[in-house]
N, C-alpha and C. Protein backbone atom coordinates (compact mmCIF):
# COMPACT_ATOMS: atom_id res chain seq x y z
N UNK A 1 -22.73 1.78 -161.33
CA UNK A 1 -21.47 2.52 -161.11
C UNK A 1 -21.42 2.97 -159.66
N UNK A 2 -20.57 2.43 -158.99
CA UNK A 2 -20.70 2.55 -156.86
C UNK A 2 -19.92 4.27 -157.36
N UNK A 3 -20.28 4.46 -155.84
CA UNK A 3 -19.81 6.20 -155.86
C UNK A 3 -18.18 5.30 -155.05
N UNK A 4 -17.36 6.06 -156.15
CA UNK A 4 -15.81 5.80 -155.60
C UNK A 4 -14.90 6.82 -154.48
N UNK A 5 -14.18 6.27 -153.83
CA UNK A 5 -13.10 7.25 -152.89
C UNK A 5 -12.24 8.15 -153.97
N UNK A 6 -12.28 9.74 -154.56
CA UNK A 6 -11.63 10.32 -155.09
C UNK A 6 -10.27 10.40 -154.08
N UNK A 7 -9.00 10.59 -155.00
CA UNK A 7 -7.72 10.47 -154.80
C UNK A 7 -7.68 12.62 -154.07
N UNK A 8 -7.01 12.27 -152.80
CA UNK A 8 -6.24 13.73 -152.53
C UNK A 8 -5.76 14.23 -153.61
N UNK A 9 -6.02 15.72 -153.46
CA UNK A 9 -5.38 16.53 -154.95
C UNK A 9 -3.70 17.15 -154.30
N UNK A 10 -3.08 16.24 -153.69
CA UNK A 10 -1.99 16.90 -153.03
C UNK A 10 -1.60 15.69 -152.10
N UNK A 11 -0.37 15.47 -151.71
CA UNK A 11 -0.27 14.32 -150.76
C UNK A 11 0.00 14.49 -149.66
N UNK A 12 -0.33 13.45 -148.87
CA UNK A 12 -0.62 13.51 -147.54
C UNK A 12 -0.10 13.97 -146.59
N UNK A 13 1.44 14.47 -147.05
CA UNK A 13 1.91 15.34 -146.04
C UNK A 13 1.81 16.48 -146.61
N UNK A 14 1.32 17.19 -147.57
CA UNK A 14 1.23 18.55 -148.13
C UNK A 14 0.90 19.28 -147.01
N UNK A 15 0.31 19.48 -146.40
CA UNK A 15 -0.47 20.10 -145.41
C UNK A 15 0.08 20.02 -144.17
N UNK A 16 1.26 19.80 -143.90
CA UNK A 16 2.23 19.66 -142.52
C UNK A 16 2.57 21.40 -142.72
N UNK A 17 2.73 21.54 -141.48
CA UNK A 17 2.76 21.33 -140.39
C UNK A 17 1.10 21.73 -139.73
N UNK A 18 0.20 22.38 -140.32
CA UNK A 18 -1.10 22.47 -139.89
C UNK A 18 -1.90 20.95 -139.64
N UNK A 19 -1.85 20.17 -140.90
CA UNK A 19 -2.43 18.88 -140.50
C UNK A 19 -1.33 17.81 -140.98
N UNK A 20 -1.04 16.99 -140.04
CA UNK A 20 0.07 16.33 -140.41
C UNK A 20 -0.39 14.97 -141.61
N UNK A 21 0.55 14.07 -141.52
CA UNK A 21 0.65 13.28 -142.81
C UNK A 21 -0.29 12.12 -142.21
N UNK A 22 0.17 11.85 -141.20
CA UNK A 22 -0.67 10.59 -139.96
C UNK A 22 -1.98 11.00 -140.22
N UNK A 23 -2.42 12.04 -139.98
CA UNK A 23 -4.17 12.46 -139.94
C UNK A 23 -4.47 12.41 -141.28
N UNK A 24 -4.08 12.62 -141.91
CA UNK A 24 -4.70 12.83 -143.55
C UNK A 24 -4.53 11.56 -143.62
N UNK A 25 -3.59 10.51 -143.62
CA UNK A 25 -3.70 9.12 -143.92
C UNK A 25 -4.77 8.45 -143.48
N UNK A 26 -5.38 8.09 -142.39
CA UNK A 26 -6.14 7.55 -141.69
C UNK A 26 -7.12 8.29 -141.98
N UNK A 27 -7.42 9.41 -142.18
CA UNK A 27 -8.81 10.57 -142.59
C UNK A 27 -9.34 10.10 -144.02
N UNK A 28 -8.29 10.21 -144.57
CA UNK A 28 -9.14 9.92 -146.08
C UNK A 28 -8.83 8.37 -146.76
N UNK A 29 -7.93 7.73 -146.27
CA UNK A 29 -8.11 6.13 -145.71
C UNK A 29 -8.76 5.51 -145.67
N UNK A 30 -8.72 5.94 -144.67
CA UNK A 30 -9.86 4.99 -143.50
C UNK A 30 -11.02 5.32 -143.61
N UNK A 31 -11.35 6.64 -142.76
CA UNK A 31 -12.74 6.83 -142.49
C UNK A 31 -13.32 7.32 -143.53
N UNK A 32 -12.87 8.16 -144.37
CA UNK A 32 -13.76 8.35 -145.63
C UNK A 32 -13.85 7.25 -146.57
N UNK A 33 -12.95 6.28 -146.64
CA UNK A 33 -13.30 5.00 -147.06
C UNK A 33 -14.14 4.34 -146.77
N UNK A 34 -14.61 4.06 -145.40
CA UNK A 34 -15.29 3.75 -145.14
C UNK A 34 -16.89 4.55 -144.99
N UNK A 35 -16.87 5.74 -145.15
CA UNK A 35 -18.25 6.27 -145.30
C UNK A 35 -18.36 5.57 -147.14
N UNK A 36 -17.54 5.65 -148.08
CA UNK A 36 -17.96 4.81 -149.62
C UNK A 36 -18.36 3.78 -148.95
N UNK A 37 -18.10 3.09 -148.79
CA UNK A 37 -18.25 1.63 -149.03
C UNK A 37 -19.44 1.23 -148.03
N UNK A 38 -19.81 2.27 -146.86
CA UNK A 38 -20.81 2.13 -146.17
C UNK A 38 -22.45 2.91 -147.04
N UNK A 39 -22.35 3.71 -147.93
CA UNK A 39 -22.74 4.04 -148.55
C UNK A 39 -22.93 3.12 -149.83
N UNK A 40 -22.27 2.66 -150.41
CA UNK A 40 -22.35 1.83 -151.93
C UNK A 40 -23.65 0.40 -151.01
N UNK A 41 -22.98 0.15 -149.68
CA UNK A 41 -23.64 -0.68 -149.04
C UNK A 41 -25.15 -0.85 -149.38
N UNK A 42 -26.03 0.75 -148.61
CA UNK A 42 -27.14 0.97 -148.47
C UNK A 42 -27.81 1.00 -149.57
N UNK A 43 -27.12 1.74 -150.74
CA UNK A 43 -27.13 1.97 -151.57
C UNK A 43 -28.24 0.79 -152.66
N UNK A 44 -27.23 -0.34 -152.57
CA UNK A 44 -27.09 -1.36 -153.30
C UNK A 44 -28.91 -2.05 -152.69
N UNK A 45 -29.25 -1.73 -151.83
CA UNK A 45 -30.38 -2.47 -151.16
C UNK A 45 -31.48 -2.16 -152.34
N UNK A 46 -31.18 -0.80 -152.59
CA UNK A 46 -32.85 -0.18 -153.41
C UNK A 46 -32.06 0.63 -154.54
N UNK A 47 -31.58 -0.27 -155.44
CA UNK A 47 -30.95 0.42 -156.69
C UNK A 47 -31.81 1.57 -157.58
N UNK A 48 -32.90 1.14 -157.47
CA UNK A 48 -33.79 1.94 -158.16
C UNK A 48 -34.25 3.71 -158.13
N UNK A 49 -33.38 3.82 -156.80
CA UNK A 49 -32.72 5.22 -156.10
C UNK A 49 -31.82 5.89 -156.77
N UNK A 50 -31.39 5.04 -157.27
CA UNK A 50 -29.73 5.94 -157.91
C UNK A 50 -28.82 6.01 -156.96
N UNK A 51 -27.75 6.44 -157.85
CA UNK A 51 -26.88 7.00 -156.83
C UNK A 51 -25.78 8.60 -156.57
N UNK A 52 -27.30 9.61 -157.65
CA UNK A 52 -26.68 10.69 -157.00
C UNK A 52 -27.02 10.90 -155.62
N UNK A 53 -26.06 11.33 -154.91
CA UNK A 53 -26.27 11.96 -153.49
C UNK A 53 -26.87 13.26 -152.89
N UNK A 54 -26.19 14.15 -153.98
CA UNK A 54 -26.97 15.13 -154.16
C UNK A 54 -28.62 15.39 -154.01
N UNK A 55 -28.85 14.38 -155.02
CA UNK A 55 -30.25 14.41 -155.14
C UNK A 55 -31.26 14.23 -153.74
N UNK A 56 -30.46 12.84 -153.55
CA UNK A 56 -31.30 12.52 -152.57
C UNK A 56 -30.91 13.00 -151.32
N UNK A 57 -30.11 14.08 -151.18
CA UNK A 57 -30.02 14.12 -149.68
C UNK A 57 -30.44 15.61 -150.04
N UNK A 58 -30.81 16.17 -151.01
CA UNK A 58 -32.06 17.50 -150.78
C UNK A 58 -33.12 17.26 -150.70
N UNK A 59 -33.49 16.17 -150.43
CA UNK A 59 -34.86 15.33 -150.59
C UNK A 59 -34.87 14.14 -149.41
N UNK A 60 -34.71 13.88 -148.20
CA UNK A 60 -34.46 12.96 -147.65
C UNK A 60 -35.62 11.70 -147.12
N UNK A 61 -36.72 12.85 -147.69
CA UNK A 61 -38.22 11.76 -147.24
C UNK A 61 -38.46 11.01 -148.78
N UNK A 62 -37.23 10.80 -149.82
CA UNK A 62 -37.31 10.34 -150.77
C UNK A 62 -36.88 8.95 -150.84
N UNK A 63 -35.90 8.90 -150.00
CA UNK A 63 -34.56 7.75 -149.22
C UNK A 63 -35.29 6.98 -148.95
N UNK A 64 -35.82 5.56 -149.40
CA UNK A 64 -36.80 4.60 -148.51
C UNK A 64 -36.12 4.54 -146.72
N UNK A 65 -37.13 4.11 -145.96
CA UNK A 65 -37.06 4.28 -144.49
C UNK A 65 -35.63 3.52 -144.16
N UNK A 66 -35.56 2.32 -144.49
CA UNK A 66 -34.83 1.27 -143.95
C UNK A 66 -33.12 1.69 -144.30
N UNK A 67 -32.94 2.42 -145.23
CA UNK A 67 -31.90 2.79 -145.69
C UNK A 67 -31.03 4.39 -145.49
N UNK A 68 -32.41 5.28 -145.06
CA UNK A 68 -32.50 7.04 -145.26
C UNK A 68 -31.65 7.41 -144.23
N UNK A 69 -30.99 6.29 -142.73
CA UNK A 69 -29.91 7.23 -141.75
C UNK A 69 -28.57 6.73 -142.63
N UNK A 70 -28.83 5.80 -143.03
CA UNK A 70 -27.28 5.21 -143.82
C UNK A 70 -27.22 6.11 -144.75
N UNK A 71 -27.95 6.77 -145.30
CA UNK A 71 -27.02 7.40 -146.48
C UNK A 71 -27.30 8.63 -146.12
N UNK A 72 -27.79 9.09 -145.41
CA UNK A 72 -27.02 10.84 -144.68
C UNK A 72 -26.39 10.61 -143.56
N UNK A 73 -25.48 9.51 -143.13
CA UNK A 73 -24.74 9.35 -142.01
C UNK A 73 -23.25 9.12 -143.32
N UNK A 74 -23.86 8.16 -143.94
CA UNK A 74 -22.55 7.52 -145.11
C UNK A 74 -22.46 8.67 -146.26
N UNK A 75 -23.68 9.02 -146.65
CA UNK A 75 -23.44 9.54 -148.32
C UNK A 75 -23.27 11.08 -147.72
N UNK A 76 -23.44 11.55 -146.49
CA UNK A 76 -23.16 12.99 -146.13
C UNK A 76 -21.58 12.86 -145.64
N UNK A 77 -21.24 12.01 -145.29
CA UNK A 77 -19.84 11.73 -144.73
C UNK A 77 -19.01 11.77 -146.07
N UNK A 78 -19.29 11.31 -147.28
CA UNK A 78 -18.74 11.05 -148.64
C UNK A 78 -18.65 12.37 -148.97
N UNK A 79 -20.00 12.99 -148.99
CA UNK A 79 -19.87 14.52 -149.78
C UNK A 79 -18.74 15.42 -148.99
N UNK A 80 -19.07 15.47 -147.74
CA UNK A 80 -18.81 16.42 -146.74
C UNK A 80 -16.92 16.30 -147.41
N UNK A 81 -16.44 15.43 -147.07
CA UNK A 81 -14.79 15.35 -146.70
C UNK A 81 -14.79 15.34 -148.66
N UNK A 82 -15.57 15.20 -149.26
CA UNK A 82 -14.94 15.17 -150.82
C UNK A 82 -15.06 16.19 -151.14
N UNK A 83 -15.60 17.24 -150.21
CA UNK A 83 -15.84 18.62 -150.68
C UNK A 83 -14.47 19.47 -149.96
N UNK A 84 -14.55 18.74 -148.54
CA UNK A 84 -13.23 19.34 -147.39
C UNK A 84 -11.54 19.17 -148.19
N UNK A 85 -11.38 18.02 -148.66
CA UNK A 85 -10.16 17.91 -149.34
C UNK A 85 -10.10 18.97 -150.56
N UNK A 86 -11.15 19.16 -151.19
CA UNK A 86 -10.47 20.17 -151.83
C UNK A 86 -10.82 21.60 -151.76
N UNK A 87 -10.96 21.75 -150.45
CA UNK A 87 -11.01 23.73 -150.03
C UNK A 87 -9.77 23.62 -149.06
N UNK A 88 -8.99 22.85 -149.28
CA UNK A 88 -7.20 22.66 -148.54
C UNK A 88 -6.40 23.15 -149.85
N UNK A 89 -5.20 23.72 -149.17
CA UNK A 89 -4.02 23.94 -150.18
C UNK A 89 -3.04 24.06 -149.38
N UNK A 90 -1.90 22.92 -150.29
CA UNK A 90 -0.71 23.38 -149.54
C UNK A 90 -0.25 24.74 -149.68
N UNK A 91 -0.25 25.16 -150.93
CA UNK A 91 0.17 26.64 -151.55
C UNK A 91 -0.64 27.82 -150.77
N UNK A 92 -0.04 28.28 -150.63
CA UNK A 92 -1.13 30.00 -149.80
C UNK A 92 -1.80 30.78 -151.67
N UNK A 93 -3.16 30.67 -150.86
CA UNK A 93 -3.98 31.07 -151.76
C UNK A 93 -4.94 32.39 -151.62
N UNK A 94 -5.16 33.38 -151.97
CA UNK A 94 -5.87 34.87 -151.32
C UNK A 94 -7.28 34.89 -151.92
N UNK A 95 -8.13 35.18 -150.87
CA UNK A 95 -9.53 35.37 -151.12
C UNK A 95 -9.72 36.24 -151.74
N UNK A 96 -10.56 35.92 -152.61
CA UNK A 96 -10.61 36.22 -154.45
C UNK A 96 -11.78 37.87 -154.17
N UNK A 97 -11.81 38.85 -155.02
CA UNK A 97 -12.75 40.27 -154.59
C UNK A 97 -14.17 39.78 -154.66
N UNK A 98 -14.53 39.19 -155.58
CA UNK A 98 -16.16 38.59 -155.52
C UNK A 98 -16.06 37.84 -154.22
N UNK A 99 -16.03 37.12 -153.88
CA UNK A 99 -15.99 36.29 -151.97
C UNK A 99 -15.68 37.17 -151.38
N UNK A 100 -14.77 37.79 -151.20
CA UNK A 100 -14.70 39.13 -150.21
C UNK A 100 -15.67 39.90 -149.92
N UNK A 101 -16.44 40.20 -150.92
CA UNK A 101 -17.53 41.52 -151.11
C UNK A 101 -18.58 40.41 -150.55
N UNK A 102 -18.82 39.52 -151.31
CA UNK A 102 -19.62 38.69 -150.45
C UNK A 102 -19.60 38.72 -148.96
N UNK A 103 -18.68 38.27 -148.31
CA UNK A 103 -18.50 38.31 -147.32
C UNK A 103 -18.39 39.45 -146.24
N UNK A 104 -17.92 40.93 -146.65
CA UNK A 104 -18.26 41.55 -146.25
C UNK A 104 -19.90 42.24 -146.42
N UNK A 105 -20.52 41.65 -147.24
CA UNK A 105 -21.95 42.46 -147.66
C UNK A 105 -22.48 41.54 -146.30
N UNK A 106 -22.84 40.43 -146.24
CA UNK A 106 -23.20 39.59 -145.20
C UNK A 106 -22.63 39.68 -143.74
N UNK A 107 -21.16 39.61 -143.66
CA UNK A 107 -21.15 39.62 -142.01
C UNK A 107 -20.59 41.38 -141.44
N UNK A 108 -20.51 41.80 -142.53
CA UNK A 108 -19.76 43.13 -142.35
C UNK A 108 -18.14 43.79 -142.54
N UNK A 109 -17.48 42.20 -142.25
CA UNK A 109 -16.16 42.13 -142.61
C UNK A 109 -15.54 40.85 -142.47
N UNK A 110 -14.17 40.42 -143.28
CA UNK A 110 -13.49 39.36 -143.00
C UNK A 110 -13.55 38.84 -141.29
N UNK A 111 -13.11 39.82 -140.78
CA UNK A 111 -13.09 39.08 -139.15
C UNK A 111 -13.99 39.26 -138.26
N UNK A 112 -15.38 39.61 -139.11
CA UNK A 112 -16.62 39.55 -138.38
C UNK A 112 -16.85 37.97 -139.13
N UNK A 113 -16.78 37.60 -140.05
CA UNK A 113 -16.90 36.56 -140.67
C UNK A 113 -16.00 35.31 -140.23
N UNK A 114 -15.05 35.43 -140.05
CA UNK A 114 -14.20 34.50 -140.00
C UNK A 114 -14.20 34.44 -138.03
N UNK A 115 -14.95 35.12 -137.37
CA UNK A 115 -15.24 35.13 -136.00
C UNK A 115 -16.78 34.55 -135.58
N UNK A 116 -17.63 34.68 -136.86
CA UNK A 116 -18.42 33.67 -136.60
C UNK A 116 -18.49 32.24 -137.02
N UNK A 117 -17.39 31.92 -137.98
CA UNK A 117 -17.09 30.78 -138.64
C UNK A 117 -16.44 29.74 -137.00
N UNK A 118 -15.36 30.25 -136.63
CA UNK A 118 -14.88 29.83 -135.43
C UNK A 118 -15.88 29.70 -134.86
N UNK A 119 -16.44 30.40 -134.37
CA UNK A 119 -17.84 30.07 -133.09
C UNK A 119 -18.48 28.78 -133.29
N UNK A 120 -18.80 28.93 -134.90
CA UNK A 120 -19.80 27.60 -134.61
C UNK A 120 -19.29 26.69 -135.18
N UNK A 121 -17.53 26.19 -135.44
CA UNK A 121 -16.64 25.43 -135.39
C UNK A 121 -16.48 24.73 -133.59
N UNK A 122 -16.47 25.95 -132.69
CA UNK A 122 -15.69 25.54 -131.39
C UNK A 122 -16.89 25.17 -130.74
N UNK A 123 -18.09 26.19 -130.96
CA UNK A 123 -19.29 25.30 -129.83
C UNK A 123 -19.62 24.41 -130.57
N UNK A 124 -19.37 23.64 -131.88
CA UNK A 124 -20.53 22.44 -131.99
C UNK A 124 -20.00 21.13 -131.15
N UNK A 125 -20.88 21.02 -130.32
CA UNK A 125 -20.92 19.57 -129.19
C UNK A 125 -20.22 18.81 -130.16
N UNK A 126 -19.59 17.72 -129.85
CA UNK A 126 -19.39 16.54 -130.02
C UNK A 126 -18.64 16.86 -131.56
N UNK A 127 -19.26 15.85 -132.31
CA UNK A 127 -18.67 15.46 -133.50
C UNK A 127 -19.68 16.52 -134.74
N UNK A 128 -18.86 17.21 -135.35
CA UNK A 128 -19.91 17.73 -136.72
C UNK A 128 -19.03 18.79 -137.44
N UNK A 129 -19.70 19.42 -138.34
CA UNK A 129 -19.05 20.37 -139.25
C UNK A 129 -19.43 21.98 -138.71
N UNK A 130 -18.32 22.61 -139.24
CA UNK A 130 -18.65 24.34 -139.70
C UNK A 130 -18.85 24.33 -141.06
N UNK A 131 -19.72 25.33 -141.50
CA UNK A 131 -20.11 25.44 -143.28
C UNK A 131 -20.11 26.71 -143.16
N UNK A 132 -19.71 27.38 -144.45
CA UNK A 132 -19.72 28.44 -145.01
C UNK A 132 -20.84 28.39 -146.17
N UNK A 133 -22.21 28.71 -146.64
CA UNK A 133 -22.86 28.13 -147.23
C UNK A 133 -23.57 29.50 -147.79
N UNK A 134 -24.59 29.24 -149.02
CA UNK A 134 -24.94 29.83 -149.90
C UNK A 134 -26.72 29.32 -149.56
N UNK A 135 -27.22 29.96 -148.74
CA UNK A 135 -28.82 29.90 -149.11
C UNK A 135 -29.34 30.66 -149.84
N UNK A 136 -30.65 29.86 -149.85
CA UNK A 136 -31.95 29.80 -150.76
C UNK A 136 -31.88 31.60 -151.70
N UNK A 137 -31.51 32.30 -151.33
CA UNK A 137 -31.87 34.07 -151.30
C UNK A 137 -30.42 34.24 -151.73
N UNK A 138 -29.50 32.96 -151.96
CA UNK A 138 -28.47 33.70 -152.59
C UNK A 138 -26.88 34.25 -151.69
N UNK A 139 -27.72 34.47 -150.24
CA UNK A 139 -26.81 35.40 -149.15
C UNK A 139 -25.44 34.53 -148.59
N UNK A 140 -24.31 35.05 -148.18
CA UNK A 140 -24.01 34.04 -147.83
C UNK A 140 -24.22 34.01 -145.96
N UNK A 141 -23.94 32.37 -145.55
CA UNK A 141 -24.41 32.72 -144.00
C UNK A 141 -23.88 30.86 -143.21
N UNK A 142 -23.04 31.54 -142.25
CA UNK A 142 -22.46 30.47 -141.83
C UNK A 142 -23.39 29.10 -140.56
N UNK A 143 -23.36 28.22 -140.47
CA UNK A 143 -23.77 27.19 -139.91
C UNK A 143 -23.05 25.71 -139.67
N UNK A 144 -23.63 25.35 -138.45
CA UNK A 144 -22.58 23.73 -138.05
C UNK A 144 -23.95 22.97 -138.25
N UNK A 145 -23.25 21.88 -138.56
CA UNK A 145 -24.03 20.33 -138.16
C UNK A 145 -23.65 19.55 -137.75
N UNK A 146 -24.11 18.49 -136.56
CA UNK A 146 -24.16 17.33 -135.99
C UNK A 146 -23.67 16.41 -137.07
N UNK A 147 -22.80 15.88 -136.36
CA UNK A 147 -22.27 14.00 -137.46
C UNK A 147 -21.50 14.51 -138.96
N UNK A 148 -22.56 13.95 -140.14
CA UNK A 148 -22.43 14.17 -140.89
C UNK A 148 -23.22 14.72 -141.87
N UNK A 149 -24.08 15.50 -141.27
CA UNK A 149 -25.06 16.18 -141.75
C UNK A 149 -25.07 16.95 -142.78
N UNK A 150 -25.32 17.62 -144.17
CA UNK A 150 -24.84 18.10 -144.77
C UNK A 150 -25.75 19.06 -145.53
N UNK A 151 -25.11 21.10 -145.42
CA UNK A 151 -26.56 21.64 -145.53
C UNK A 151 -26.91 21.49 -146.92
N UNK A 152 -27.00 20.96 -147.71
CA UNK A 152 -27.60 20.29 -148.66
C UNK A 152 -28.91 19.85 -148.52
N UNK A 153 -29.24 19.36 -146.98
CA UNK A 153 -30.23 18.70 -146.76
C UNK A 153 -31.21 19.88 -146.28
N UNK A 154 -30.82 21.31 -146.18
CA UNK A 154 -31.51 21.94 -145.80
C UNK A 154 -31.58 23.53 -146.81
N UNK A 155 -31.36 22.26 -148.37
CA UNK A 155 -31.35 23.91 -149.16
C UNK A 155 -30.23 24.96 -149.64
N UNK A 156 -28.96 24.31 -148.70
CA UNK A 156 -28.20 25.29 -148.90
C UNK A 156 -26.85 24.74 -149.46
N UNK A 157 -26.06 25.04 -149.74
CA UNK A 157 -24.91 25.10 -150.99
C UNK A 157 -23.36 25.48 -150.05
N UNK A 158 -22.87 24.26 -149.48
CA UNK A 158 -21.72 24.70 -149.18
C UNK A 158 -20.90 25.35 -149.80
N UNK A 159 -19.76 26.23 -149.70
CA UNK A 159 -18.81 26.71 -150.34
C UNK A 159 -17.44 26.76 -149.73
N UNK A 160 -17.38 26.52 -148.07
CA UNK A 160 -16.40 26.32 -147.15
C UNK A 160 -16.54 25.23 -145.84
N UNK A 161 -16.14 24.38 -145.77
CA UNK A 161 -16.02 23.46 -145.07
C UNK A 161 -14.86 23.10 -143.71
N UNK A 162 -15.70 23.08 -142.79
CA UNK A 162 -14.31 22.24 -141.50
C UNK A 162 -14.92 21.51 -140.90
N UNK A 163 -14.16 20.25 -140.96
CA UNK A 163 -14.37 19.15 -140.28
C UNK A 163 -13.98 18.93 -138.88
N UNK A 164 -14.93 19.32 -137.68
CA UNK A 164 -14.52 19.20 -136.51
C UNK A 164 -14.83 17.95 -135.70
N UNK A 165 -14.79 16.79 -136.31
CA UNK A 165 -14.90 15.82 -135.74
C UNK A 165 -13.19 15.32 -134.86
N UNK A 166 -13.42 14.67 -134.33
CA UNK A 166 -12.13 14.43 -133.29
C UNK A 166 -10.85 14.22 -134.08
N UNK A 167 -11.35 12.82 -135.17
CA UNK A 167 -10.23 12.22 -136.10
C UNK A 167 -9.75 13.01 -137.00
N UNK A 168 -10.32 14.52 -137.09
CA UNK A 168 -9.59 15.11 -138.01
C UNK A 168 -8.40 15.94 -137.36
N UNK A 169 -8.02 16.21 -136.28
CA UNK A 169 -7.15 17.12 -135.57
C UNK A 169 -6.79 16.42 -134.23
N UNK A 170 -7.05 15.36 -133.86
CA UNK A 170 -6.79 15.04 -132.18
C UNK A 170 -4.91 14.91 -132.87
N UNK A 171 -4.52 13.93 -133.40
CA UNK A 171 -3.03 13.60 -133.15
C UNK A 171 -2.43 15.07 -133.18
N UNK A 172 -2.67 15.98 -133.60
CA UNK A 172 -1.77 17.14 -133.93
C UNK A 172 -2.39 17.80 -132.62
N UNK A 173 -3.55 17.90 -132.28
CA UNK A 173 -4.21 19.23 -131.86
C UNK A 173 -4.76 18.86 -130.21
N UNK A 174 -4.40 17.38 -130.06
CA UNK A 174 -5.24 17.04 -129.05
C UNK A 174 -6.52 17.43 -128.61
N UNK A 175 -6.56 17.80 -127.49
CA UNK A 175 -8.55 18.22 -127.04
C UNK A 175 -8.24 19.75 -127.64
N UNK A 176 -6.99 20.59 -128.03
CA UNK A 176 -7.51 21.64 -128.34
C UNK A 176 -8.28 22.16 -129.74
N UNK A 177 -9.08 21.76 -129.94
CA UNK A 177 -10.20 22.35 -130.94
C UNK A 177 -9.49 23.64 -131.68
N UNK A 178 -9.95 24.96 -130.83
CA UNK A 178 -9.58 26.07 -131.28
C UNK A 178 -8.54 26.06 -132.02
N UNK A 179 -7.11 25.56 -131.98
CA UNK A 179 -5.99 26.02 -132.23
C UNK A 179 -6.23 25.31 -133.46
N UNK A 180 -6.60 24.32 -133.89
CA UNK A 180 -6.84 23.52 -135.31
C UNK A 180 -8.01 24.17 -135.85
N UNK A 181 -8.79 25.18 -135.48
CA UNK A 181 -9.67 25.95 -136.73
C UNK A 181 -8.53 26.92 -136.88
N UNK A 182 -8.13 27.45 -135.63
CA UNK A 182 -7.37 28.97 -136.36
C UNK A 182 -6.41 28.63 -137.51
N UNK A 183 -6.02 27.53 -137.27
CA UNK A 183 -4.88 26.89 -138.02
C UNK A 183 -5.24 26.37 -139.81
N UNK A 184 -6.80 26.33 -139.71
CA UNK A 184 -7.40 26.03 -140.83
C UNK A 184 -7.40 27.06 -141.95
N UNK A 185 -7.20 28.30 -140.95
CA UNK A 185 -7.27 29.19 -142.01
C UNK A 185 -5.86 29.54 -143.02
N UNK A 186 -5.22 29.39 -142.75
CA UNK A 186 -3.72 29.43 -143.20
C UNK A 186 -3.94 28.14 -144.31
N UNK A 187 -4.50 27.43 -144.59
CA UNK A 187 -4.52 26.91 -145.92
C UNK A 187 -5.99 25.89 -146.40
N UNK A 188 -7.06 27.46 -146.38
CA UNK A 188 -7.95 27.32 -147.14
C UNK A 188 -7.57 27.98 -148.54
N UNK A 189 -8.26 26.66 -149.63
CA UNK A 189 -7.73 27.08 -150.64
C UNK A 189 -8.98 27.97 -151.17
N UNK A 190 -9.09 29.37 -151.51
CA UNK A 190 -10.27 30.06 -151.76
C UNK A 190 -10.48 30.27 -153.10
N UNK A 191 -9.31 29.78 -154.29
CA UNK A 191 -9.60 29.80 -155.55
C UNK A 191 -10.86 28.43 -155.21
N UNK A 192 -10.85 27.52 -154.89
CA UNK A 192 -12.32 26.49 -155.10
C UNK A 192 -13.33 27.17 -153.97
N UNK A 193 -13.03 27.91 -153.16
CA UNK A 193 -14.11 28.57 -152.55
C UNK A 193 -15.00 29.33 -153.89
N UNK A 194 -13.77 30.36 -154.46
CA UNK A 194 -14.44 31.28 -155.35
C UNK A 194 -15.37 30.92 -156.25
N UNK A 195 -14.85 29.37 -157.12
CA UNK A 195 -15.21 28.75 -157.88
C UNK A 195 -16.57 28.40 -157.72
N UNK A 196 -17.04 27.40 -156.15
CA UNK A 196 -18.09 27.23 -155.63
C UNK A 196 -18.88 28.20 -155.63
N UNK A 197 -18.70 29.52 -155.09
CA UNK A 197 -19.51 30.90 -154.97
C UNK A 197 -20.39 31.12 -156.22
N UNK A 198 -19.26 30.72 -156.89
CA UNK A 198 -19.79 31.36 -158.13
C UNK A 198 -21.03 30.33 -159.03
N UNK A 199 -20.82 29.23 -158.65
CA UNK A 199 -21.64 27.94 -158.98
C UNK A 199 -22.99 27.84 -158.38
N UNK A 200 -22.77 28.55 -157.31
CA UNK A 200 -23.86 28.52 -156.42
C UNK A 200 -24.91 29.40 -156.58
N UNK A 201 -24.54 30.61 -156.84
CA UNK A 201 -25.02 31.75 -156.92
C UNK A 201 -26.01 31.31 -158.56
């Protein structure tokens, strides 16, 4: 059974005027199409692996050698954006009192929180993610990764996701970065944040 491209829960222009219809087409298209199918690829070499992702990308010295950058370059690229499409909403959605309290117990407040989320959205070099994530102890505590890295691989339990790679914001946002996180926030959907929190925990 290949790991398949799940369908947007909303269509592709839902999300205009923050992310237009052009970027979501070609985003979950294209390139997340192509992280499946680059993935089912590697995959297919050493069946005897399986094909949860999960599994093996909390475990990455599990991945035989010849195959182990393809599937945390491909199978982290799969998780990452199958997790990103659905913490989007076209609908305005309000951060739920359990995530709140969370969030204030940890950074002190919403816009101590949502000011370090930006940070390590705008400095990560090049191509990679911001995570909102759930470690080992339960806490919550924000972090970026390079490419498609995914903190999964390091223990920890996304619950909020942004994709700051170029192809997700250049047509709308050009080189400006910043203005496409601030813009992210206006339709994170936090009922599947909450949901996650609560899964995690």
């Amino acid at each position: 059974m290949a790991i398949i491209l799940p369908d947007l829960p909303y269509a592709y222009d839902a999300l205009e005027p923050v992310i237009d219809a052009e970027t979501m087409t070609l985003h979950h298209g294209k390139h997340h199409a192509t992280y499946v199918a680059n993935v089912n690829a590697a995959l297919e070499k050493h069946p005897e692996i399986g094909e949860d992702l999960v599994a093996l990308l909390s475990d990455v010295e599990s991945i035989p050698a010849d195959i182990r950058q393809a599937v945390i370059n491909n199978g982290g690229g799969h998780l990452n954006h199958a997790l990103f499409w659905e913490l989007l909403s076209p609908e305005k959605t309000e951060i739920t009192e359990e995530v709140a309290a969370a969030i204030n117990e940890a950074f002190g407040s919403f816009d101590a929180f949502k000011e370090a989320f930006t940070a390590a959205a705008t400095t990560r070099f090049g191509s990679g993610w911001a995570f909102l994530v759930v470690n080992a102890e339960g806490k919550l505590e924000v972090v970026s990764t390079p490419n498609q890295d995914t903190p999964i691989m390091d223990g920890k339990q996304p619950i909020l996701a942004l994709d700051v790679w170029e192809h997700a914001y250049y047509l709308n946002y050009r080189n400006v970065r910043p203005n496409y996180i601030k813009a992210f926030f206006e339709i994170i959907n936090w009922n599947k944040v909450d949901e996650l929190y609560k899964a995690a925990k």
